[in-house]
PDB file of N, CA and C in Angstrom:
ATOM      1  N   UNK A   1    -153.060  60.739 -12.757  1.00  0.00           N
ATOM      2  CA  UNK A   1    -154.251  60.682 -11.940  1.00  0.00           C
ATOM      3  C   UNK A   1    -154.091  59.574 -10.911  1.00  0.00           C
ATOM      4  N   UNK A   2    -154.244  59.946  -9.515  1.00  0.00           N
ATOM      5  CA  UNK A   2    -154.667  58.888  -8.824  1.00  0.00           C
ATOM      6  C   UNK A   2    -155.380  57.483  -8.949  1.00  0.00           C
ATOM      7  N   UNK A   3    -155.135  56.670  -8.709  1.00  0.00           N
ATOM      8  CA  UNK A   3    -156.234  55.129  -8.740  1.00  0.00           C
ATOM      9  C   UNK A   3    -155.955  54.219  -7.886  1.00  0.00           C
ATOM     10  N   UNK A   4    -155.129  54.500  -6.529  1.00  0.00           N
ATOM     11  CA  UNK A   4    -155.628  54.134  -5.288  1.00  0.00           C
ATOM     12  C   UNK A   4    -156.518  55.382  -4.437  1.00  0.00           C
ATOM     13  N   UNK A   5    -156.768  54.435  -3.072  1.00  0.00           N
ATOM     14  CA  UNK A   5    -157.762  55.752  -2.270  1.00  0.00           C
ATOM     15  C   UNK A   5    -156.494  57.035  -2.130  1.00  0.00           C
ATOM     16  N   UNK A   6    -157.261  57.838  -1.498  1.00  0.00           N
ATOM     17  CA  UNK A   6    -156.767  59.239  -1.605  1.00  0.00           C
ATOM     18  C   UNK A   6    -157.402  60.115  -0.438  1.00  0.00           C
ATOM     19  N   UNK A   7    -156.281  60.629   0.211  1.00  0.00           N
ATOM     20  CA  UNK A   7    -157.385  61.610   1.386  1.00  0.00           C
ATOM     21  C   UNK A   7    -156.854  62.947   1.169  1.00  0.00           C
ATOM     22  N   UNK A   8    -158.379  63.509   1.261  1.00  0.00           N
ATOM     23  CA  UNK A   8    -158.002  65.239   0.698  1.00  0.00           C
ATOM     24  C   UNK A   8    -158.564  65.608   2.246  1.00  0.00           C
ATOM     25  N   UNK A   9    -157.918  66.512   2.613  1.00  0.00           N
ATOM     26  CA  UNK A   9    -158.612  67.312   3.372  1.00  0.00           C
ATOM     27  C   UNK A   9    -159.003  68.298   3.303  1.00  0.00           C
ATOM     28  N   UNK A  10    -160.478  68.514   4.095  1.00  0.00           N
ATOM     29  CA  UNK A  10    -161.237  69.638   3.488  1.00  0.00           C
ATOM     30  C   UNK A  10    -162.366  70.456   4.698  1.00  0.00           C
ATOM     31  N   UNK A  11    -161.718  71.659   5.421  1.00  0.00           N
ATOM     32  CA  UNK A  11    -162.149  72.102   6.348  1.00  0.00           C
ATOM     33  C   UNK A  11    -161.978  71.785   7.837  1.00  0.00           C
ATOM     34  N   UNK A  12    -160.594  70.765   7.615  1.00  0.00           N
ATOM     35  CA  UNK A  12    -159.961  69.858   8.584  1.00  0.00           C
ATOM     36  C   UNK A  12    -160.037  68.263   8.925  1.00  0.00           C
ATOM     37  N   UNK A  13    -160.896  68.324   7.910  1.00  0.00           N
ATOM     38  CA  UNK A  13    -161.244  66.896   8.111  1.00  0.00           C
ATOM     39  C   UNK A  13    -160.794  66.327   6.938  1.00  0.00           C
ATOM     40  N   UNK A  14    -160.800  65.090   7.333  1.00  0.00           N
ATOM     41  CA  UNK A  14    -160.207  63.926   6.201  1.00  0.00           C
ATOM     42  C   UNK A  14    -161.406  63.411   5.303  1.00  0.00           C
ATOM     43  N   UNK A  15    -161.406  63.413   4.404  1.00  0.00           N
ATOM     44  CA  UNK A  15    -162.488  62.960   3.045  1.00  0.00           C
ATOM     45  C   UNK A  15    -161.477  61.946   2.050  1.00  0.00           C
ATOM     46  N   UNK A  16    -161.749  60.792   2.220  1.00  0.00           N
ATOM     47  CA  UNK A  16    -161.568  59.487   1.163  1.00  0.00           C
ATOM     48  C   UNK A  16    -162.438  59.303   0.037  1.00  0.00           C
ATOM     49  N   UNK A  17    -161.249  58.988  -1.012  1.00  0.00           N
ATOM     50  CA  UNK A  17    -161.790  58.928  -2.303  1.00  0.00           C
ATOM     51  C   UNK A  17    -161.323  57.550  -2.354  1.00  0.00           C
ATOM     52  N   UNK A  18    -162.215  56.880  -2.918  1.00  0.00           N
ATOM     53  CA  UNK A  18    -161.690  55.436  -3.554  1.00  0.00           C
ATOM     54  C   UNK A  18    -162.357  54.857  -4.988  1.00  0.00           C
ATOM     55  N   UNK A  19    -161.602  54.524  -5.567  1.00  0.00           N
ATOM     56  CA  UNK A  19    -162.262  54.262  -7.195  1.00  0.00           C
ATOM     57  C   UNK A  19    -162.993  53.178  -6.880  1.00  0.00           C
ATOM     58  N   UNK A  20    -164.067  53.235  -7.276  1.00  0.00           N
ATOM     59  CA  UNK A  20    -165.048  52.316  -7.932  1.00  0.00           C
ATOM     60  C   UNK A  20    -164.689  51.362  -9.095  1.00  0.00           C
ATOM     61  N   UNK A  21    -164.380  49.860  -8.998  1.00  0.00           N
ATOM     62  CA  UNK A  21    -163.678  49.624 -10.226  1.00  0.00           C
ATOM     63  C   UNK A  21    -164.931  47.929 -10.332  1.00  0.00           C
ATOM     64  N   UNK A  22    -166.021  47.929  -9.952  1.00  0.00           N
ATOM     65  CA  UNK A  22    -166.716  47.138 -10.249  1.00  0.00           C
ATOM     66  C   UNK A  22    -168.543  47.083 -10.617  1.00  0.00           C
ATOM     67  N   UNK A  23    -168.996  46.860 -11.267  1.00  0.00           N
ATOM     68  CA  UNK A  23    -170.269  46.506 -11.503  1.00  0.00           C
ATOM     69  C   UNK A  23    -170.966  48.135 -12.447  1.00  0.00           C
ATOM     70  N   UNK A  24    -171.509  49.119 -11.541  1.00  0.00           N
ATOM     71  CA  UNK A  24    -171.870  50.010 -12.465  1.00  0.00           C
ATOM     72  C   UNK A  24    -170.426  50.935 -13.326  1.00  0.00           C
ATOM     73  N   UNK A  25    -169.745  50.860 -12.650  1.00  0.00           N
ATOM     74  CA  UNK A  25    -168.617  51.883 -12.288  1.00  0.00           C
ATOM     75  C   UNK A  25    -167.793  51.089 -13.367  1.00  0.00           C
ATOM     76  N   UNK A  26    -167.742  49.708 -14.034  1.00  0.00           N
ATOM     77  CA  UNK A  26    -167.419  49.864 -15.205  1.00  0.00           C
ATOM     78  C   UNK A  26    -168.009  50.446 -16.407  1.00  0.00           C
ATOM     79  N   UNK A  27    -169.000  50.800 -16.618  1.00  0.00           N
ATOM     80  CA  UNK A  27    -169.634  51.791 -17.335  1.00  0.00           C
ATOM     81  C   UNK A  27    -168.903  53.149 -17.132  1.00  0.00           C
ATOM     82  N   UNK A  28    -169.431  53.581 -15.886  1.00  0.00           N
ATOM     83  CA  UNK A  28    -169.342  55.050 -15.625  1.00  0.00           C
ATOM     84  C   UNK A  28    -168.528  55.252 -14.656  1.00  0.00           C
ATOM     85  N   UNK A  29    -167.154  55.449 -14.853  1.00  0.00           N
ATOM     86  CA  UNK A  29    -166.162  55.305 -13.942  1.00  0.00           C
ATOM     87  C   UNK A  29    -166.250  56.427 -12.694  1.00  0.00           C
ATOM     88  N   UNK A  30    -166.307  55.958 -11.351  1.00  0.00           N
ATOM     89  CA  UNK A  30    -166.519  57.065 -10.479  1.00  0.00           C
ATOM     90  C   UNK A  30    -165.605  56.938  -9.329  1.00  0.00           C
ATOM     91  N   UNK A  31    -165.467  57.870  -8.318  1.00  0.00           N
ATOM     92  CA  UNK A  31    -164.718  57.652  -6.959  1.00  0.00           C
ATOM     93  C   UNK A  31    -166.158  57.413  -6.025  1.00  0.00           C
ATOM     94  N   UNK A  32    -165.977  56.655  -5.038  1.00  0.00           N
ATOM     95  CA  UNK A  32    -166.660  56.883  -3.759  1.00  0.00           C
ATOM     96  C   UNK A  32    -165.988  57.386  -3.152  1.00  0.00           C
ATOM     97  N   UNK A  33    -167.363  58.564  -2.257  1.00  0.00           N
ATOM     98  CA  UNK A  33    -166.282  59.406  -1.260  1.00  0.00           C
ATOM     99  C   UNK A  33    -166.964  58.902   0.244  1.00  0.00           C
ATOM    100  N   UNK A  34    -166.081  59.243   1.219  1.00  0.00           N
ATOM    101  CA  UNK A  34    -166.506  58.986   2.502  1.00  0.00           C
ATOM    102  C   UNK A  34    -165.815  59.584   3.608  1.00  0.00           C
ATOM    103  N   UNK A  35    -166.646  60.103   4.716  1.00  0.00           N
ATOM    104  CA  UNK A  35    -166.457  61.172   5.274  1.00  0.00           C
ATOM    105  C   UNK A  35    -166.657  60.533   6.865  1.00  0.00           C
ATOM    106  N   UNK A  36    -165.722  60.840   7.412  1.00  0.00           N
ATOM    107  CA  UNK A  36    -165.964  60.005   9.063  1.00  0.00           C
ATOM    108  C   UNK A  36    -166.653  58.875   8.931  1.00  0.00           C
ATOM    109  N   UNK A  37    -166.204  57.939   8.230  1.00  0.00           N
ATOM    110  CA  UNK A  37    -166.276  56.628   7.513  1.00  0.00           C
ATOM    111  C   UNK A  37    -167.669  56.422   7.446  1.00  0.00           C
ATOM    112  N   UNK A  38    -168.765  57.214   6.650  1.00  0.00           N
ATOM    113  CA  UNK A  38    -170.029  57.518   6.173  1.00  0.00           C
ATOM    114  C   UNK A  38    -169.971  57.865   4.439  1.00  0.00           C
ATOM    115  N   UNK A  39    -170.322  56.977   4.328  1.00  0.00           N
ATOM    116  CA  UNK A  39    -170.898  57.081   2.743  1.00  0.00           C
ATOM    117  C   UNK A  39    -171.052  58.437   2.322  1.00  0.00           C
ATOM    118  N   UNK A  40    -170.754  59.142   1.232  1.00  0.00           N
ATOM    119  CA  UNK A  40    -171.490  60.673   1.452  1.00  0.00           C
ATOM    120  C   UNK A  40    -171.872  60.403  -0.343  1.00  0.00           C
ATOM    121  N   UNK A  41    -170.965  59.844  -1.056  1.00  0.00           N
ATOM    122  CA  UNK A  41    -171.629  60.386  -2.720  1.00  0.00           C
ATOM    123  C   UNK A  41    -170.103  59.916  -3.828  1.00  0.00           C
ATOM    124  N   UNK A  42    -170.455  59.653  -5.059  1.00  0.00           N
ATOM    125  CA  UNK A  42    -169.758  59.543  -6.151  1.00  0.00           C
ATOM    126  C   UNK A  42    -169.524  60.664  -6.467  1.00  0.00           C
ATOM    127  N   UNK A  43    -168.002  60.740  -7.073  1.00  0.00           N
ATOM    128  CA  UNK A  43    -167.380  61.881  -8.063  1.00  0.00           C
ATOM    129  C   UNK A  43    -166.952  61.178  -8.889  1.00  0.00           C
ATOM    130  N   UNK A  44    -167.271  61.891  -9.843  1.00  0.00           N
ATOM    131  CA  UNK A  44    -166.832  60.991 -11.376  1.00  0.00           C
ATOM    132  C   UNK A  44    -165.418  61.116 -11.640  1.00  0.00           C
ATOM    133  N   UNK A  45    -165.012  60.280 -12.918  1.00  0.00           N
ATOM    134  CA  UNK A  45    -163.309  60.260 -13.228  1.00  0.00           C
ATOM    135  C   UNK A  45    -163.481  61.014 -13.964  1.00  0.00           C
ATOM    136  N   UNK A  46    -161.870  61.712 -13.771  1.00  0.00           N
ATOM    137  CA  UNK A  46    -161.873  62.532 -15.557  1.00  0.00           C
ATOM    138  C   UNK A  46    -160.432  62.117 -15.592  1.00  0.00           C
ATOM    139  N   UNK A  47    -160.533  61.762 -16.908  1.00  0.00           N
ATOM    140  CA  UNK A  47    -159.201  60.881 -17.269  1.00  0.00           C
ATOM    141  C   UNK A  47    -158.348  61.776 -17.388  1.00  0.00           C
ATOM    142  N   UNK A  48    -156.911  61.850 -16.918  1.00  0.00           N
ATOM    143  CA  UNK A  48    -155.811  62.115 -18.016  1.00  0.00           C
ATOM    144  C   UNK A  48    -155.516  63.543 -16.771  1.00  0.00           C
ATOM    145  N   UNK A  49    -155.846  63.583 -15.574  1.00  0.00           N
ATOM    146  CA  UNK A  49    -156.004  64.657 -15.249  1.00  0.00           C
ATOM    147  C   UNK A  49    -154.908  64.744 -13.833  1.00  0.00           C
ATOM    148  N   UNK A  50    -153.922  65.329 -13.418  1.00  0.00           N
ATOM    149  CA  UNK A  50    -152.637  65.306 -12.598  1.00  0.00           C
ATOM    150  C   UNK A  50    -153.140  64.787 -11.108  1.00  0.00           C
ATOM    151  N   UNK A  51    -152.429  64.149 -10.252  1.00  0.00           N
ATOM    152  CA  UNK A  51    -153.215  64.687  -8.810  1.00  0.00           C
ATOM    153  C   UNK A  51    -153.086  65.832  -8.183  1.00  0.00           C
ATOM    154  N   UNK A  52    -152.762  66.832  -8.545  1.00  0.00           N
ATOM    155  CA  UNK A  52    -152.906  67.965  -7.998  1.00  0.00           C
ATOM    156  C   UNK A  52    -154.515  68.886  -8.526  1.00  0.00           C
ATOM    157  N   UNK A  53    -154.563  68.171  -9.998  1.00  0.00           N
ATOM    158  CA  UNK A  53    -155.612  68.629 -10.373  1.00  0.00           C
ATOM    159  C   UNK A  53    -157.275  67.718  -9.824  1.00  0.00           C
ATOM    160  N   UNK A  54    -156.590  66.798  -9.652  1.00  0.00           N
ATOM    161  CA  UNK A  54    -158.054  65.929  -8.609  1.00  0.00           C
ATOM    162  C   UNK A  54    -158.354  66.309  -7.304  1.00  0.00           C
ATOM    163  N   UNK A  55    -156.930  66.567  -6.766  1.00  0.00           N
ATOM    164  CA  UNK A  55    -157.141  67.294  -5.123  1.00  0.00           C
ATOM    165  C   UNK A  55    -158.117  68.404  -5.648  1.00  0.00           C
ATOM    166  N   UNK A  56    -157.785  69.293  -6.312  1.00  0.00           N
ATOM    167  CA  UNK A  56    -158.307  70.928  -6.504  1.00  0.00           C
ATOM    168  C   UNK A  56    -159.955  70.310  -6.851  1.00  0.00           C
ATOM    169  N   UNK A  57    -160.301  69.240  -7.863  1.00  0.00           N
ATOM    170  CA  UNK A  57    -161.431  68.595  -8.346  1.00  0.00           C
ATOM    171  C   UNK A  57    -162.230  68.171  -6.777  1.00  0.00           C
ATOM    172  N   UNK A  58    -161.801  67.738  -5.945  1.00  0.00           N
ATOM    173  CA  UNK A  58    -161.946  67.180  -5.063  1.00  0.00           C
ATOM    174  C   UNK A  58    -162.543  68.162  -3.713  1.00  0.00           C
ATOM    175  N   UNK A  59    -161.493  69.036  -3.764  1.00  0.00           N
ATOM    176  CA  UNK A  59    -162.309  70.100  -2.582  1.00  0.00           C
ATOM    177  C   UNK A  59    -163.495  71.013  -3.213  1.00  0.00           C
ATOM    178  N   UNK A  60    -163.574  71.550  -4.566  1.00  0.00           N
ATOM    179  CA  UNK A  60    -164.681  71.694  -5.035  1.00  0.00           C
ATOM    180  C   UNK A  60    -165.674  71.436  -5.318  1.00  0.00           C
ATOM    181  N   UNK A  61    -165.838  69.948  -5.743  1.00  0.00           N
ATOM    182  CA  UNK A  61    -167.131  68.324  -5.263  1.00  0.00           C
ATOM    183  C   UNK A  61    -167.320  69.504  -3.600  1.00  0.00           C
ATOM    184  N   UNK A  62    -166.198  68.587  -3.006  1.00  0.00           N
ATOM    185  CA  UNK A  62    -167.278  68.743  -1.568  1.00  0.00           C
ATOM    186  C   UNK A  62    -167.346  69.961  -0.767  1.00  0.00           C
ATOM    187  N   UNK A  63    -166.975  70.898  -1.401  1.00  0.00           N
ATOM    188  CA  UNK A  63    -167.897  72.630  -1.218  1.00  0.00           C
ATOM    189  C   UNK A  63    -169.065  72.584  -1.749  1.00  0.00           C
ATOM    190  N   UNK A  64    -169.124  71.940  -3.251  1.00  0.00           N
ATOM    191  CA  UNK A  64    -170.572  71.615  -3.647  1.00  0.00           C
ATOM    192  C   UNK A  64    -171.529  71.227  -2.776  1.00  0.00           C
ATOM    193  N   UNK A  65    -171.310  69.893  -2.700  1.00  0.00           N
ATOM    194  CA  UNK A  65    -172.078  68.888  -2.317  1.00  0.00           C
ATOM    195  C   UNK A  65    -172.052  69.627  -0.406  1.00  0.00           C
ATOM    196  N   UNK A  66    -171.383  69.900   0.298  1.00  0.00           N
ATOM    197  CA  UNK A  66    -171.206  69.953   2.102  1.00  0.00           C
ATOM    198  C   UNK A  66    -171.439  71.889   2.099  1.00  0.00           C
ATOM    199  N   UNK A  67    -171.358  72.169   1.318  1.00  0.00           N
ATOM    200  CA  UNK A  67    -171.026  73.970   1.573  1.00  0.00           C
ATOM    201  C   UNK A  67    -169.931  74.781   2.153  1.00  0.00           C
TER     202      UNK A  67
END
């Protein structure tokens, strides 16, 4: 699994993931994502999981979340 930032692209554009590694986010481990360097939303970790399988995790978040 990834645990530096990470850029997926998604519909041509570049979307950054960066781990969260302080304050709530030691609890509940998450990525911040950000989109034309705008805040857009947390995706959570799932441990143990390839980066090919976070990319695929990753464009599906933001079909969710963007349509």
């Amino acid at each position: 699994m990834p645990e530096g930032p990470r850029v997926v692209v998604w519909r041509g554009e570049q979307v950054r993931f960066e781990r969260l590694k302080t304050g709530l986010a030691e609890r509940s481990p998450a990525w911040a994502v950000w989109r034309r360097g705008e805040f857009i939303g947390t995706m959570s970790v799932a441990e143990g999981e390839t980066t090919e399988q976070f990319d695929a995790r990753c464009v599906r978040w933001l079909a969710a979340l963007l349509g």
